[in-house]
PDB file of N, CA and C in Angstrom:
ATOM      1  N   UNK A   1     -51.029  14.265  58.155  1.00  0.00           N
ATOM      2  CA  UNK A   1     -51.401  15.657  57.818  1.00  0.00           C
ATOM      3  C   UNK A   1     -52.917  15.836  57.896  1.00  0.00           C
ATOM      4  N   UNK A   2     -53.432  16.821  58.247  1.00  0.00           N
ATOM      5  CA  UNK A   2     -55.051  17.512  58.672  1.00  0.00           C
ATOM      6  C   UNK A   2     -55.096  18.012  57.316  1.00  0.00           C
ATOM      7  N   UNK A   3     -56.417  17.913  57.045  1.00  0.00           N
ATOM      8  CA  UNK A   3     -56.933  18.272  55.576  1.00  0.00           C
ATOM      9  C   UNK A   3     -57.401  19.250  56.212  1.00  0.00           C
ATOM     10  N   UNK A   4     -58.421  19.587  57.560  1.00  0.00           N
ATOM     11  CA  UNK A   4     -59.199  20.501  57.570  1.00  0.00           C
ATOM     12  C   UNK A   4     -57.889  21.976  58.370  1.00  0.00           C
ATOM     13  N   UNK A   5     -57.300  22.409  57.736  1.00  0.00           N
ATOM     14  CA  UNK A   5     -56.294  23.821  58.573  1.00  0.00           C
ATOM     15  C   UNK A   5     -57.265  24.829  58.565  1.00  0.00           C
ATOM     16  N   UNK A   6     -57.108  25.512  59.350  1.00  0.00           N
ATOM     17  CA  UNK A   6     -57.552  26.885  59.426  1.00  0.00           C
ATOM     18  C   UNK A   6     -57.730  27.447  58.530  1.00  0.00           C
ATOM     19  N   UNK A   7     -56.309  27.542  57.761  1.00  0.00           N
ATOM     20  CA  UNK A   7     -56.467  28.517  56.118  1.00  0.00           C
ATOM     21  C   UNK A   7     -57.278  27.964  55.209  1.00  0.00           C
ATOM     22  N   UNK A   8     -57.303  26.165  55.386  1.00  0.00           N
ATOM     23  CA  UNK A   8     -58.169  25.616  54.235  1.00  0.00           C
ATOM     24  C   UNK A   8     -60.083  26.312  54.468  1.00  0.00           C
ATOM     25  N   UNK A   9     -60.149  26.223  55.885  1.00  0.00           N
ATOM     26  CA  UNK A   9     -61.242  26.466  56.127  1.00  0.00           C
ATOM     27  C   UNK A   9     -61.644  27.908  55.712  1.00  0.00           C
ATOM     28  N   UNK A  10     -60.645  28.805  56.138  1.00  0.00           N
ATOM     29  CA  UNK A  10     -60.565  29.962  55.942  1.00  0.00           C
ATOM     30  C   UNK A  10     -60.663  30.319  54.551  1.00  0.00           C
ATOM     31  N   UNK A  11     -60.369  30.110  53.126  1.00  0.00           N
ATOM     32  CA  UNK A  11     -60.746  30.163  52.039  1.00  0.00           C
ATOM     33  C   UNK A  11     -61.416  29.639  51.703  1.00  0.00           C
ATOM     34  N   UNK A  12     -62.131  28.605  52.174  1.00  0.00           N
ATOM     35  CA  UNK A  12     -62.857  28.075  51.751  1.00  0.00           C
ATOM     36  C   UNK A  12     -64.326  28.919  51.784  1.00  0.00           C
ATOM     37  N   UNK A  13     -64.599  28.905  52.676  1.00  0.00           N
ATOM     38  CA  UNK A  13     -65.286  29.608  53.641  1.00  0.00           C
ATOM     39  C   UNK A  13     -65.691  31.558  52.912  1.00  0.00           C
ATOM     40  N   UNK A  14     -63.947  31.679  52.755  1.00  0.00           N
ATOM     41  CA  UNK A  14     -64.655  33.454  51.267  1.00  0.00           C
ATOM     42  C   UNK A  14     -64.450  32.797  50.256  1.00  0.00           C
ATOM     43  N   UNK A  15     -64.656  31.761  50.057  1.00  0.00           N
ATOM     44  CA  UNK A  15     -64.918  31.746  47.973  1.00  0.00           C
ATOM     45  C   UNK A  15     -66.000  31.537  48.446  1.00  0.00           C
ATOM     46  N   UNK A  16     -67.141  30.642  49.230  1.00  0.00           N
ATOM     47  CA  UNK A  16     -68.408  30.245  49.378  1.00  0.00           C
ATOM     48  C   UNK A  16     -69.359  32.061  49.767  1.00  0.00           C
ATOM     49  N   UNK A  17     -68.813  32.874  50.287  1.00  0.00           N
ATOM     50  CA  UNK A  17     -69.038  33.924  50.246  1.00  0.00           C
ATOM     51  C   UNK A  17     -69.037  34.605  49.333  1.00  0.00           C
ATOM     52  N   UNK A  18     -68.258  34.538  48.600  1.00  0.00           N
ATOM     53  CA  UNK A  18     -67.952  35.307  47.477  1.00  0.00           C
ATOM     54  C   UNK A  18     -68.612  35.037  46.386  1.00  0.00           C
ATOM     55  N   UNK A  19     -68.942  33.515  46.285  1.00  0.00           N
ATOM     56  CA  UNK A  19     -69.534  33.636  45.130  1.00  0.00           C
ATOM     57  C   UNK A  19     -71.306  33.903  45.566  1.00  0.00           C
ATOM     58  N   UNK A  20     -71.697  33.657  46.528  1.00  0.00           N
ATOM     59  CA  UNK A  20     -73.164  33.913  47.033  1.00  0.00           C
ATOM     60  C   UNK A  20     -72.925  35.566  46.727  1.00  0.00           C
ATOM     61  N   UNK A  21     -72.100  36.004  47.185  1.00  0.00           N
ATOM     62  CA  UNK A  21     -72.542  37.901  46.634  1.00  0.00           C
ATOM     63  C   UNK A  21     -72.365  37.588  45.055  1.00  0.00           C
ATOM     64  N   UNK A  22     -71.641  37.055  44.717  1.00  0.00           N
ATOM     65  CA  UNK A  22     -71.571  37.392  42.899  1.00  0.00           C
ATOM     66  C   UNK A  22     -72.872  37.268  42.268  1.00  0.00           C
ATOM     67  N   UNK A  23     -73.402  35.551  42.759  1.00  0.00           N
ATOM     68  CA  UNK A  23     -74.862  35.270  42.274  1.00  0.00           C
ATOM     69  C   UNK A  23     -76.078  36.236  42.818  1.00  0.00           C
ATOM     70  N   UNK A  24     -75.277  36.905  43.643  1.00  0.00           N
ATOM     71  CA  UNK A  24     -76.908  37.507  44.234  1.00  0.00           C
ATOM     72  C   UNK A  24     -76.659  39.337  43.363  1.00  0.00           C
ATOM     73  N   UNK A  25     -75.500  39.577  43.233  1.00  0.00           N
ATOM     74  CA  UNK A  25     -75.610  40.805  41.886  1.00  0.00           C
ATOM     75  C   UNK A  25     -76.006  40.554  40.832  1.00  0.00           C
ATOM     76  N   UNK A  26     -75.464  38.895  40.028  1.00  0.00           N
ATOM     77  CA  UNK A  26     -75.774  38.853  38.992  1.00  0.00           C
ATOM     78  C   UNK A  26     -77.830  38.658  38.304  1.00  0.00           C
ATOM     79  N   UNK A  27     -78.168  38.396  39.667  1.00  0.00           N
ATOM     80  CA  UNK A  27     -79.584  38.028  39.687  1.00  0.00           C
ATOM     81  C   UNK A  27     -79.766  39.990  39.793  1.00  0.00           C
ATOM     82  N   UNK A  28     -79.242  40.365  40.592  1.00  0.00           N
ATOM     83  CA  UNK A  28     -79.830  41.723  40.495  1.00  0.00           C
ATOM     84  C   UNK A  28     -79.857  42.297  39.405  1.00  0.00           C
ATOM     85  N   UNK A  29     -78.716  42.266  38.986  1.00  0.00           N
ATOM     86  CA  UNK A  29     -79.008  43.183  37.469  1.00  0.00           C
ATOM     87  C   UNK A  29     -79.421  42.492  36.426  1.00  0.00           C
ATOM     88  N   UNK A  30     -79.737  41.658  36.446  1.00  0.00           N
ATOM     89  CA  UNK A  30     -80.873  40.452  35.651  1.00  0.00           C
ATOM     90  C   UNK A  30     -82.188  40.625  35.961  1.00  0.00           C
ATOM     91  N   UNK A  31     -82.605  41.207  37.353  1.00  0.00           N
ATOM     92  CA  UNK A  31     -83.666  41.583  37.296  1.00  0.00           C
ATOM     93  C   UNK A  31     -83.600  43.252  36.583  1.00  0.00           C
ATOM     94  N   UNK A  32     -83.264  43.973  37.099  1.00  0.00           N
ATOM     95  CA  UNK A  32     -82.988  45.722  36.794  1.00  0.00           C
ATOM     96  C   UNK A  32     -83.020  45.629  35.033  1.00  0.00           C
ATOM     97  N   UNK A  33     -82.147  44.816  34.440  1.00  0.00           N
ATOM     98  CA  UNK A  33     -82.393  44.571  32.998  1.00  0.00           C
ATOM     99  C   UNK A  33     -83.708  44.600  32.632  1.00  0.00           C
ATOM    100  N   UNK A  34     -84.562  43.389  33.275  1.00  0.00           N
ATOM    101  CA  UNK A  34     -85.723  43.044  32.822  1.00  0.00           C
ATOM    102  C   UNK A  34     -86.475  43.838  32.786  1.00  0.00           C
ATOM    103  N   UNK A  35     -86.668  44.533  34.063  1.00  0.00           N
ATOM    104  CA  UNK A  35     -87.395  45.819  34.561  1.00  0.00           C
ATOM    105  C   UNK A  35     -87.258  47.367  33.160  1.00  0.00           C
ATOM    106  N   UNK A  36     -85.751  47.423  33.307  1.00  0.00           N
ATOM    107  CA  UNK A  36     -86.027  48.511  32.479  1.00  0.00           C
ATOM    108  C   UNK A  36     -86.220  48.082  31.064  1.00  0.00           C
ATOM    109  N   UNK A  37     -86.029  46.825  30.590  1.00  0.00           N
ATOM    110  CA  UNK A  37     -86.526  46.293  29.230  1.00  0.00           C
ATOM    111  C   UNK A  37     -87.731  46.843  29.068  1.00  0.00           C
ATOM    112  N   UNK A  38     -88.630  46.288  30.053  1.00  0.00           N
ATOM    113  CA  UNK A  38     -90.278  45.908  30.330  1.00  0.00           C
ATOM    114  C   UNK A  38     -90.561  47.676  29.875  1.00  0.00           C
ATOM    115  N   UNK A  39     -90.014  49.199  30.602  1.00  0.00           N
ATOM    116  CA  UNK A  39     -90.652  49.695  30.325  1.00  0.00           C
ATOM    117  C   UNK A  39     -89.826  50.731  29.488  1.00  0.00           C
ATOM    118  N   UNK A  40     -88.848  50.133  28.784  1.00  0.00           N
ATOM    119  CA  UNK A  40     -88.397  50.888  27.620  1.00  0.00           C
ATOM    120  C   UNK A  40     -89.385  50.492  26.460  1.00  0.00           C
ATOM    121  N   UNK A  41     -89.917  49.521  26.690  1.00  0.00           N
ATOM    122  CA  UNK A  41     -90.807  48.908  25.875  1.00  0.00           C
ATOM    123  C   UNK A  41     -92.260  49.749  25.535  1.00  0.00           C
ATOM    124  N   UNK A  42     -92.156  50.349  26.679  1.00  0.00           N
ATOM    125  CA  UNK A  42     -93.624  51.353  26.449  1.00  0.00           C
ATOM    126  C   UNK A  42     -93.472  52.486  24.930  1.00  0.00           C
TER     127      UNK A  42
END
């Protein structure tokens, strides 16, 4: 049996996607937080 199938590759392949967009929102609104912290603060 082939470890590497198509489908394995194929999911593999959108979770590694998927989570690069998750981390790259969660950094966004981690920054946008900070930001509007910074000038609620005024």
């Amino acid at each position: 049996m082939q470890s590497t199938s198509p489908w394995t590759f194929a999911s593999a392949y959108l979770t590694s996607a998927f989570s690069e967009k998750a981390t790259l929102l969660i950094e966004k609104k981690i920054l946008v937080y900070i930001i509007y912290g910074k000038y609620a603060k005024h």
